[in-house]
N, C-alpha and C. Protein backbone atom coordinates (compact mmCIF):
# COMPACT_ATOMS: atom_id res chain seq x y z
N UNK A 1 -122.03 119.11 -139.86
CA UNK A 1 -123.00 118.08 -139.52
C UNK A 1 -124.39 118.65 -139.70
N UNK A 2 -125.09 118.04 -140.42
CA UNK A 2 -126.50 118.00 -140.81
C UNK A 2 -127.79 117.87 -139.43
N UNK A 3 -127.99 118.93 -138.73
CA UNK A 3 -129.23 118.40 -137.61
C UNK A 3 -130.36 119.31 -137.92
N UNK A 4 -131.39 119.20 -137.27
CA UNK A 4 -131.91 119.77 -136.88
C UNK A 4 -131.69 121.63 -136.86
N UNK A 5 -131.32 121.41 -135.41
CA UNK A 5 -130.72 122.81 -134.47
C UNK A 5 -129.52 123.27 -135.72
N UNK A 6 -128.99 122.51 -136.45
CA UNK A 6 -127.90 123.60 -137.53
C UNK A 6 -128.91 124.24 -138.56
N UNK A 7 -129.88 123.19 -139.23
CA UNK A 7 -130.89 123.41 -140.12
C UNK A 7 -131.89 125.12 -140.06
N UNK A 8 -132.23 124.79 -138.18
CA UNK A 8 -132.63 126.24 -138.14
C UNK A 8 -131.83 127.81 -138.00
N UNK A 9 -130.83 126.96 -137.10
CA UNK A 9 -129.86 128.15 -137.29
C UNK A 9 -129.76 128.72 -138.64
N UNK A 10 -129.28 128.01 -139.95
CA UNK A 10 -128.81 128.43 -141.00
C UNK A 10 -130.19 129.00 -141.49
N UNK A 11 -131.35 128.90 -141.33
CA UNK A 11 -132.79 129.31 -141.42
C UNK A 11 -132.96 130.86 -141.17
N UNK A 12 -132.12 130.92 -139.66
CA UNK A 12 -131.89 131.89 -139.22
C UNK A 12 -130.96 133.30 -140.04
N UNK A 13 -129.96 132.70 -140.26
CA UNK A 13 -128.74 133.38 -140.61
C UNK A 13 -129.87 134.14 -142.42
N UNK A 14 -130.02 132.87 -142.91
CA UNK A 14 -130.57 133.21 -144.48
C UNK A 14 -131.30 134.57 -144.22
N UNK A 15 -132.35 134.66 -143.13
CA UNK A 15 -133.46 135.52 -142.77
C UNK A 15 -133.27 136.67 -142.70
N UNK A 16 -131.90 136.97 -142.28
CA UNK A 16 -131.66 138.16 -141.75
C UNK A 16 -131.50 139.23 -142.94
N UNK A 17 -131.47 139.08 -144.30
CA UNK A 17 -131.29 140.00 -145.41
C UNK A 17 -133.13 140.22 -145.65
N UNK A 18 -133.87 139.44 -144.95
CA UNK A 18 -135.25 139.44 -145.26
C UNK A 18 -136.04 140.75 -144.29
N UNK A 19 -134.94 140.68 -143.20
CA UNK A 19 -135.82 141.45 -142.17
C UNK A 19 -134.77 142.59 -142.26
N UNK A 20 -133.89 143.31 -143.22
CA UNK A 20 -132.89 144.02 -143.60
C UNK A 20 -134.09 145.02 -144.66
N UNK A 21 -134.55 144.11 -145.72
CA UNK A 21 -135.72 144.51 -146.44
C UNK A 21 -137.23 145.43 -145.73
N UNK A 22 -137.82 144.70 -144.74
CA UNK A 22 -138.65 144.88 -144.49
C UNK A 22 -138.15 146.25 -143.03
N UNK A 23 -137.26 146.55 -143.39
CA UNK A 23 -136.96 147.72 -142.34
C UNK A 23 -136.84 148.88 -143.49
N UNK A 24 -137.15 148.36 -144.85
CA UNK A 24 -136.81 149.64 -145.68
C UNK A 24 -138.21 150.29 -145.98
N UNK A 25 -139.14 149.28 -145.50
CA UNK A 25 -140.83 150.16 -145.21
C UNK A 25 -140.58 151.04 -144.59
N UNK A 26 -141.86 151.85 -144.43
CA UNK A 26 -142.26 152.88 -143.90
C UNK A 26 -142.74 152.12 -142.49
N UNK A 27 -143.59 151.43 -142.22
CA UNK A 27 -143.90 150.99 -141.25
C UNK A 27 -143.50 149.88 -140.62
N UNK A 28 -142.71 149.44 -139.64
CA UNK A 28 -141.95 148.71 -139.35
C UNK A 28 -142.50 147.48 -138.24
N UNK A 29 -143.67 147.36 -139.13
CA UNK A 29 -144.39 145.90 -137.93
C UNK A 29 -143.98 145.12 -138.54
N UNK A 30 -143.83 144.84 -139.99
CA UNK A 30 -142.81 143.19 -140.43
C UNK A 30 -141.86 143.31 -140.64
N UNK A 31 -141.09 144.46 -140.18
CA UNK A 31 -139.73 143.90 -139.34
C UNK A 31 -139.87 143.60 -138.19
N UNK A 32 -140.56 143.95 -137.53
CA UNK A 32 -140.39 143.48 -135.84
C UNK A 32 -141.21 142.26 -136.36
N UNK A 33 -142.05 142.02 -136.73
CA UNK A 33 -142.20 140.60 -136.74
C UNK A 33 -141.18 139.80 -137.14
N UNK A 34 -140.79 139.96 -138.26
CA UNK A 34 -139.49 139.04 -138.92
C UNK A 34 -138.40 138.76 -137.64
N UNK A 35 -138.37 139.86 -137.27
CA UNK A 35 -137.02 139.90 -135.70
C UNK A 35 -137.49 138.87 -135.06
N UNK A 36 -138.79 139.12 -134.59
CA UNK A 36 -139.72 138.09 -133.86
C UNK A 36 -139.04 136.46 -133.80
N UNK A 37 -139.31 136.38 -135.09
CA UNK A 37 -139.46 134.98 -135.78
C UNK A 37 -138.23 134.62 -135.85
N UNK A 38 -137.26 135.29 -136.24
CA UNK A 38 -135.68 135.01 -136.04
C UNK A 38 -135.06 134.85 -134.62
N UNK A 39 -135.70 136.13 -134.15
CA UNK A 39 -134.83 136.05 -132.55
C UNK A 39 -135.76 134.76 -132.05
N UNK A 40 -136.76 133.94 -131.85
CA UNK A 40 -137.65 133.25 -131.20
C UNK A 40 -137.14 131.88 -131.72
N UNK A 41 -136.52 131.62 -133.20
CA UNK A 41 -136.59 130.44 -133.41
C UNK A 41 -134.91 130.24 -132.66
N UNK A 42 -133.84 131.36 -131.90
CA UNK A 42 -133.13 130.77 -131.31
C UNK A 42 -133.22 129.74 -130.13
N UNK A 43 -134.55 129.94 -129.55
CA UNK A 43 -134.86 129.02 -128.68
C UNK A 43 -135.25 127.44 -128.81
N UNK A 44 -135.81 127.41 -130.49
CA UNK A 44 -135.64 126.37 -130.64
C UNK A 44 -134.67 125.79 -131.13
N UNK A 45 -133.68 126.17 -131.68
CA UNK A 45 -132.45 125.65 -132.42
C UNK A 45 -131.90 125.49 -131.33
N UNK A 46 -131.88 125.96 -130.41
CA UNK A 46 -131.35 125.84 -129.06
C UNK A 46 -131.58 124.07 -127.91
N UNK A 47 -133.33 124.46 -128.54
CA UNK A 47 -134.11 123.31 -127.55
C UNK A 47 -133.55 122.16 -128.78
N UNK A 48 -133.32 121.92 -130.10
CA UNK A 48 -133.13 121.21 -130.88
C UNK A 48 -132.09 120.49 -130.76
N UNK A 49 -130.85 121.30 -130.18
CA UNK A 49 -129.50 121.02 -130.12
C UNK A 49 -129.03 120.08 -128.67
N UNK A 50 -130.06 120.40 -127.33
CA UNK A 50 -129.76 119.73 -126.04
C UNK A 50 -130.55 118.36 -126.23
N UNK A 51 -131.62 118.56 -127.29
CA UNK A 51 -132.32 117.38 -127.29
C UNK A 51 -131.49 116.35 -128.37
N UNK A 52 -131.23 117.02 -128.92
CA UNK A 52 -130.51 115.78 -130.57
C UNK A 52 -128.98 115.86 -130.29
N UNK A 53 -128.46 116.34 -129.29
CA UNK A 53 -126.72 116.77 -129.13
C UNK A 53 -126.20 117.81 -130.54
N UNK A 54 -125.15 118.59 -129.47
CA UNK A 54 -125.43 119.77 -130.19
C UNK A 54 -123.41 119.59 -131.31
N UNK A 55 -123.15 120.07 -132.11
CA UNK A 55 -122.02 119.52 -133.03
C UNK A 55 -121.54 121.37 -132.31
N UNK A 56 -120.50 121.04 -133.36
CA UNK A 56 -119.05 121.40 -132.82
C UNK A 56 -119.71 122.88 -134.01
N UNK A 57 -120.24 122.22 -135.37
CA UNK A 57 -120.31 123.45 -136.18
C UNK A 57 -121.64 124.61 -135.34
N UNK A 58 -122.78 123.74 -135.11
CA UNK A 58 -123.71 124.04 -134.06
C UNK A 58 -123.23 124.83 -133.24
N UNK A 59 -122.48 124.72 -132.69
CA UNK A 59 -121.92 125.87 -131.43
C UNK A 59 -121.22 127.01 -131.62
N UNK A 60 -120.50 127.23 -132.97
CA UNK A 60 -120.54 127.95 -133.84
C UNK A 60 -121.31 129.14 -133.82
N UNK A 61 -122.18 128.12 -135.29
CA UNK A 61 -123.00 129.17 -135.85
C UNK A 61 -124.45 129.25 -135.02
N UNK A 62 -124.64 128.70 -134.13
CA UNK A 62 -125.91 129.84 -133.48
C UNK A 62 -125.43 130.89 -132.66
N UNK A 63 -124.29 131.20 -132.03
CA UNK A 63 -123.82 132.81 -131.52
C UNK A 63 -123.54 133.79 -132.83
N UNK A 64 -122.88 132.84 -134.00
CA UNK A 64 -122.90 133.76 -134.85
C UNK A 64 -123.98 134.48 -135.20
N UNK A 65 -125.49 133.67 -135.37
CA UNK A 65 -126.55 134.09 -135.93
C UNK A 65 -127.48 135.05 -135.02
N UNK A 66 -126.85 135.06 -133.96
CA UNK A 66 -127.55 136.07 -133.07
C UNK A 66 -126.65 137.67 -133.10
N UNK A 67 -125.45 137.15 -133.35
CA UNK A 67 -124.69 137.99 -133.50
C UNK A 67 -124.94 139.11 -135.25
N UNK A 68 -125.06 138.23 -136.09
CA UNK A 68 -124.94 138.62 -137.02
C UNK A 68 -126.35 139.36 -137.35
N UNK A 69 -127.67 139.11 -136.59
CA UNK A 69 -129.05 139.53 -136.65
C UNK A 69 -128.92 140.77 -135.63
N UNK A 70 -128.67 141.20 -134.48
CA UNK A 70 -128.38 142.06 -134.00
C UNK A 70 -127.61 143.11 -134.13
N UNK A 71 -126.28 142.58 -135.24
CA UNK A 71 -125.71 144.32 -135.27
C UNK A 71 -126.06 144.55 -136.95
N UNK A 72 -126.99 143.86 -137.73
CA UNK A 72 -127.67 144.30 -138.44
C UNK A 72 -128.64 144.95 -138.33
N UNK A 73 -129.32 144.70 -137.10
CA UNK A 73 -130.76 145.78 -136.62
C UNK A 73 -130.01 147.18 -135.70
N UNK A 74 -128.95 146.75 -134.94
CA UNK A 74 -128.30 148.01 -134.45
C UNK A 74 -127.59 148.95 -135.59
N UNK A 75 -126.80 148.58 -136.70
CA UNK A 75 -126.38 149.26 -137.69
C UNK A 75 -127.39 150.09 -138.22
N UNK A 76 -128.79 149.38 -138.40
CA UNK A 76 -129.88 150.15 -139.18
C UNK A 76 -130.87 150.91 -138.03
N UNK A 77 -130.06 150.51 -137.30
CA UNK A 77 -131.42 151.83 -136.01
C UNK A 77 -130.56 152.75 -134.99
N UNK A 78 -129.18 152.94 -136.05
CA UNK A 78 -128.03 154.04 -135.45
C UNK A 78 -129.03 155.28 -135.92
N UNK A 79 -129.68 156.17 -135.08
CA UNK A 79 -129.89 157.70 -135.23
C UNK A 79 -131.24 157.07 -135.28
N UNK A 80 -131.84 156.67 -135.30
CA UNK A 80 -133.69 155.79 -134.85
C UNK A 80 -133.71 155.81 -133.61
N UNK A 81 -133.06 155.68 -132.62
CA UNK A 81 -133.61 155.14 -131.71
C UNK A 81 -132.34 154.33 -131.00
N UNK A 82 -131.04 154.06 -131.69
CA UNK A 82 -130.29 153.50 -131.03
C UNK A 82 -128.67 154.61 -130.99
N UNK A 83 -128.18 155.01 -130.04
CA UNK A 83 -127.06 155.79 -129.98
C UNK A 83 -125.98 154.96 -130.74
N UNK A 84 -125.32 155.69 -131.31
CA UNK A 84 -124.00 154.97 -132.30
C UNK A 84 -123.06 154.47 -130.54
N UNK A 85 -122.67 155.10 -129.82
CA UNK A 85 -121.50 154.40 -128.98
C UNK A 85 -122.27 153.37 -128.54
N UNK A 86 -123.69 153.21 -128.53
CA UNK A 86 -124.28 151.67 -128.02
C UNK A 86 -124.06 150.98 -128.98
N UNK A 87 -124.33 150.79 -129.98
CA UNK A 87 -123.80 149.91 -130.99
C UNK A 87 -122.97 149.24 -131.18
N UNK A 88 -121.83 150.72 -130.82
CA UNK A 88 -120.42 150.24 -131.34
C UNK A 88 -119.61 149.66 -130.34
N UNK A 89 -120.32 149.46 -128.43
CA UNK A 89 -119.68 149.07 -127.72
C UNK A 89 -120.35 147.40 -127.72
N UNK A 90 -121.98 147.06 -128.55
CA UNK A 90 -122.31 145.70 -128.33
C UNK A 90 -121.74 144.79 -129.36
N UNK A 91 -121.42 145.48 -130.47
CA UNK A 91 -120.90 145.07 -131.50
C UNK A 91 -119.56 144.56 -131.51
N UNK A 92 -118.94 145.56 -130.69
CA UNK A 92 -117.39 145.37 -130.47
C UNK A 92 -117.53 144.24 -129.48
N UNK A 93 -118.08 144.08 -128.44
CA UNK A 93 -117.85 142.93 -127.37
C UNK A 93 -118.34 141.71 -128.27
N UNK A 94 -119.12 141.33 -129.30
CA UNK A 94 -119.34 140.51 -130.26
C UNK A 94 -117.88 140.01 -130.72
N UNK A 95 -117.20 141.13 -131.54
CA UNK A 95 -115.76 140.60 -132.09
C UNK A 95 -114.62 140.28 -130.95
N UNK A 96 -114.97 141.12 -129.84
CA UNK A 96 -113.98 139.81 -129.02
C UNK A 96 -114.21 139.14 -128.58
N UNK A 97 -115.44 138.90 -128.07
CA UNK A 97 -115.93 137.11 -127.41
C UNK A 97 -115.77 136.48 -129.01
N UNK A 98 -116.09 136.91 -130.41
CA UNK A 98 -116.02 135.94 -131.47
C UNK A 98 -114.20 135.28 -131.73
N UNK A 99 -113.53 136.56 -131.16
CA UNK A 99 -112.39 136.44 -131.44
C UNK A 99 -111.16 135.38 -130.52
N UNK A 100 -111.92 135.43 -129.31
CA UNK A 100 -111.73 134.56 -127.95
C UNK A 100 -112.01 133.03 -128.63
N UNK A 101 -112.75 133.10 -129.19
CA UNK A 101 -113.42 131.88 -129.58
C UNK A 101 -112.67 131.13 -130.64
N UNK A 102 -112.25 132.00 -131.97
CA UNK A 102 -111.35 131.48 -132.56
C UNK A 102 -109.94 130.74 -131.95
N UNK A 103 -109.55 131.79 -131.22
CA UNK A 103 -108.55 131.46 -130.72
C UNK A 103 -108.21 130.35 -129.35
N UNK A 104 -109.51 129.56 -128.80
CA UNK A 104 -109.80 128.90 -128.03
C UNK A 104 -109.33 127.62 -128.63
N UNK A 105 -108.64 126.71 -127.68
CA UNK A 105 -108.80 125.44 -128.21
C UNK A 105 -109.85 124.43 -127.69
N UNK A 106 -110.93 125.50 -127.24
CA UNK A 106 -111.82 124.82 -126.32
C UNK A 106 -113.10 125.36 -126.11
N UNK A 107 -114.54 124.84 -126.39
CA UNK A 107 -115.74 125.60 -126.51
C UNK A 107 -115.95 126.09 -124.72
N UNK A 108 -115.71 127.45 -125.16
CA UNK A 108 -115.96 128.38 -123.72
C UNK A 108 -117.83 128.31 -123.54
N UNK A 109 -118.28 127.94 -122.68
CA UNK A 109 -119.94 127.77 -123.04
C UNK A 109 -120.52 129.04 -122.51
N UNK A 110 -121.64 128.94 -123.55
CA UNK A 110 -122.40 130.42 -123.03
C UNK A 110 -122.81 130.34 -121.55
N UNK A 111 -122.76 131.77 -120.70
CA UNK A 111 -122.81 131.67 -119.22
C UNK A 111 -124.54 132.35 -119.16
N UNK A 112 -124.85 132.20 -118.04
CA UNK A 112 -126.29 132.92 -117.76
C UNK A 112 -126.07 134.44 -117.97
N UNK A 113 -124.75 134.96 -117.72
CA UNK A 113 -125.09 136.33 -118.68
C UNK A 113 -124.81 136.67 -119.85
N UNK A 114 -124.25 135.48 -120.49
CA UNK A 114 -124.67 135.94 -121.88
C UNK A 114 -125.80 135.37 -122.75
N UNK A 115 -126.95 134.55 -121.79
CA UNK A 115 -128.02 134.32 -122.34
C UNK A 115 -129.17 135.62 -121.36
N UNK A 116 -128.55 136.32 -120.78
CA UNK A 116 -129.84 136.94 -120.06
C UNK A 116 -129.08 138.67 -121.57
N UNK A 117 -127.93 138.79 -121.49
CA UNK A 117 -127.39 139.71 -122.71
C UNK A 117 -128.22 139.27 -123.65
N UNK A 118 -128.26 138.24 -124.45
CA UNK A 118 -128.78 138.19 -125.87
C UNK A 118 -130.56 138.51 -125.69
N UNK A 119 -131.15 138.01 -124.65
CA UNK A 119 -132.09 138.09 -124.78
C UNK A 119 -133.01 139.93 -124.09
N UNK A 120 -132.05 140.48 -123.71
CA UNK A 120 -132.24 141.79 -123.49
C UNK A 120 -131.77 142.99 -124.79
N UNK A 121 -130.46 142.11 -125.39
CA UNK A 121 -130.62 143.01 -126.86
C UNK A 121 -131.61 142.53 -127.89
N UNK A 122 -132.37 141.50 -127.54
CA UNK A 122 -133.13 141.37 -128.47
C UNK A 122 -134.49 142.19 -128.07
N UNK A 123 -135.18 142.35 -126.84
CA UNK A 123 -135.84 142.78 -126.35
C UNK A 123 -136.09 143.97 -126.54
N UNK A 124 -134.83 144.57 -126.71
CA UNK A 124 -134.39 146.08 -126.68
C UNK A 124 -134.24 146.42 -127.96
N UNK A 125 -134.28 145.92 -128.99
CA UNK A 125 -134.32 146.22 -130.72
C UNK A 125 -135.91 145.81 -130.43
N UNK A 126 -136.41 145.06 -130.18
CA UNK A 126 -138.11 144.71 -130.19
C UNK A 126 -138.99 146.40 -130.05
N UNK A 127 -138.49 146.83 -128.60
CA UNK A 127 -138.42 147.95 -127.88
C UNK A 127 -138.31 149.19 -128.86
N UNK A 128 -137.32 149.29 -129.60
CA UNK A 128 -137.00 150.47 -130.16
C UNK A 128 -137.71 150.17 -131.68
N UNK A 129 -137.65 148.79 -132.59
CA UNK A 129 -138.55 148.72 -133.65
C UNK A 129 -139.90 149.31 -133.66
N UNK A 130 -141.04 148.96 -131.96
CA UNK A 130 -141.91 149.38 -132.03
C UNK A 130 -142.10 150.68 -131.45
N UNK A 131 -141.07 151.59 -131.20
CA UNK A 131 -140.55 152.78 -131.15
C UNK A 131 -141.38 153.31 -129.86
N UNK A 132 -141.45 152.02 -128.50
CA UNK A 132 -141.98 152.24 -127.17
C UNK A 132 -141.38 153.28 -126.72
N UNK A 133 -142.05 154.08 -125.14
CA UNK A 133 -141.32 154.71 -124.78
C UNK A 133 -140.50 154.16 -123.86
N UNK A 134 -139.33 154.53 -122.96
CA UNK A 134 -138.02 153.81 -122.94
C UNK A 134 -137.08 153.22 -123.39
N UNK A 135 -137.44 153.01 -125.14
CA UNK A 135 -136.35 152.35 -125.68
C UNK A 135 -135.14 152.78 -125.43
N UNK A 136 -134.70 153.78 -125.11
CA UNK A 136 -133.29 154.23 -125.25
C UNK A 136 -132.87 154.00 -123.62
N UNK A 137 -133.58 154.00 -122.98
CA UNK A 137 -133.22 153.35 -121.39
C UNK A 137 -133.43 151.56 -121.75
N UNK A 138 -133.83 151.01 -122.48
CA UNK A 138 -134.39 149.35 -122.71
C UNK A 138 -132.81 149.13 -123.02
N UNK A 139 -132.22 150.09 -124.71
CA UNK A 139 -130.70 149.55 -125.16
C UNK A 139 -129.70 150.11 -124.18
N UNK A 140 -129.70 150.90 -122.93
CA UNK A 140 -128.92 151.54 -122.15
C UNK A 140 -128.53 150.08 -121.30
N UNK A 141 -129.71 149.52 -120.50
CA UNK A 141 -129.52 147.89 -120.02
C UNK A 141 -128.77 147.20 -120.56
N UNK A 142 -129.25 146.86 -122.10
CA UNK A 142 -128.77 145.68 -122.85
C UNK A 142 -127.57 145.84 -123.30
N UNK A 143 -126.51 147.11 -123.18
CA UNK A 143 -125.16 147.84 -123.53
C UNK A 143 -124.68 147.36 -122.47
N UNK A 144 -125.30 147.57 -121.04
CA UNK A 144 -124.91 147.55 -120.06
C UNK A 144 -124.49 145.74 -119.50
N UNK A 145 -125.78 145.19 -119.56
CA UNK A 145 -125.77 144.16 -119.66
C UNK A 145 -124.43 143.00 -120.53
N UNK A 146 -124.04 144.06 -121.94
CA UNK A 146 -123.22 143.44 -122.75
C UNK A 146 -122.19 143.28 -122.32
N UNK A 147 -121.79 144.19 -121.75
CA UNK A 147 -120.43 144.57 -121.05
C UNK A 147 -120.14 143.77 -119.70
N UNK A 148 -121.16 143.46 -119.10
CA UNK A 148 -120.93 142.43 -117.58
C UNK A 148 -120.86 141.04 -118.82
N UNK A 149 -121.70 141.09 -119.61
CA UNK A 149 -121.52 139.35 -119.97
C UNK A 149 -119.80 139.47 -120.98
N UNK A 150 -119.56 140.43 -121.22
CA UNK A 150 -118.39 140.31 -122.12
C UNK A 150 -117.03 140.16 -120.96
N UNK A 151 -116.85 140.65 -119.77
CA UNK A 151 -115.98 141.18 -118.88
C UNK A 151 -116.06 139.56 -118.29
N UNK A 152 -117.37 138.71 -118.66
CA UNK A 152 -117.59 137.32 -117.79
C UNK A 152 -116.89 136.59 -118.49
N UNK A 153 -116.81 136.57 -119.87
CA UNK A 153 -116.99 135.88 -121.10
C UNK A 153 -115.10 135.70 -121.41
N UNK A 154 -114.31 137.45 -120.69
CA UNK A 154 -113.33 137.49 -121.55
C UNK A 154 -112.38 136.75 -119.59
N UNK A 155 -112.97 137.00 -118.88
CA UNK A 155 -112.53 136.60 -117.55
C UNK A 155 -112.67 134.61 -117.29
N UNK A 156 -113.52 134.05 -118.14
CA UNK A 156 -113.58 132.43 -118.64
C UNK A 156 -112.35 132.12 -119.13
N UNK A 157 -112.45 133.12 -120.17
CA UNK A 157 -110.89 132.79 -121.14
C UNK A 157 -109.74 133.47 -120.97
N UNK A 158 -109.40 133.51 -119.68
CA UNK A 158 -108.05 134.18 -119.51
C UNK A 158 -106.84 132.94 -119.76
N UNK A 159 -107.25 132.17 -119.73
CA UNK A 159 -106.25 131.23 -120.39
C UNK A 159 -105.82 131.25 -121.58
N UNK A 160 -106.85 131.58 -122.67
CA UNK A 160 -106.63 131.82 -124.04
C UNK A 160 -105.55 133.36 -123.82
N UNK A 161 -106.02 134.49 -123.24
CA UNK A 161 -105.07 135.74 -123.30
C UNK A 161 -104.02 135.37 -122.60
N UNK A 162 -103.29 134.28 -121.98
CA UNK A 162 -102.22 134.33 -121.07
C UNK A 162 -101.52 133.40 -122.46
N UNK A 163 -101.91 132.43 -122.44
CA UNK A 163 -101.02 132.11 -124.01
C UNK A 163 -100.94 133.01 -125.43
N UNK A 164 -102.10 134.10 -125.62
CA UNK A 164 -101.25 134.66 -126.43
C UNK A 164 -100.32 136.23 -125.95
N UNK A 165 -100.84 136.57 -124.55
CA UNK A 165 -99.52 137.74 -124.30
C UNK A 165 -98.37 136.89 -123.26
């Protein structure tokens, strides 16, 4: 379905090979801007979707596109600034809430911790792009954080794991 809120999402998703580029500078203010502009327009694809009703593909692909913009900036800021087991534990809780989801016959809705999660790993790549001090305590939170919203996320859908074990 054609809206709005899908229009930017997919806006979104396109972007992310753009701000993939601009991390291959030397100086990395238009990537953090580009992040900016990507991670920021989730709020409106967001505000787009409660206001115009949000579709079935919509619900979809905007976790994907947050998903898919984040462990592209964590893949490329492994040994920068971001520890590989942080990565590989926000990344991994990605493929099983994505995987929960497939296997759902039913849209599990995002909970307040996995909108206070997305918006602390985004914070926290913001954090480490502009190479503040604390970044590595900023992605220590947002790991941390991942893991309460994933433990929330996979504890929603214990219905889905009781039908398939």
């Amino acid at each position: 379905m054609v809206n709005g809120a899908n229009v930017v999402t997919l806006a979104r998703i396109i972007t992310i090979p753009f701000f993939l580029l601009a991390l291959r500078l030397p100086d990395w203010t238009l990537a953090t801007v580009v992040f900016c502009v990507i991670a920021g327009s989730d709020a409106l694809d967001g505000w787009l979707a409660r206001r115009r009703g949000a579709s079935r593909a919509g619900a979809v692909l905007d976790p994907l596109a947050d998903k898919l913009l984040i462990a592209a900036a964590l893949i490329f800021l492994v040994g920068r600034g971001v520890d590989a087991w942080m990565a590989f534990v926000i990344i991994g809780r990605e493929f099983i809430v994505t995987g929960l989801r497939v296997l759902s016959d039913r849209i599990i809705q995002a909970s307040w911790w996995g909108k206070v999660k997305t918006i602390s790993q985004m914070l926290a790549v913001v954090i480490v792009l502009l190479k503040l001090p604390y970044a590595w305590h900023a992605m220590l939170v947002a790991t941390i954080l991942t893991v309460i919203s994933g433990a929330d996320y996979v504890w929603k859908a214990r219905s889905v794991l009781k039908k398939l074990l």
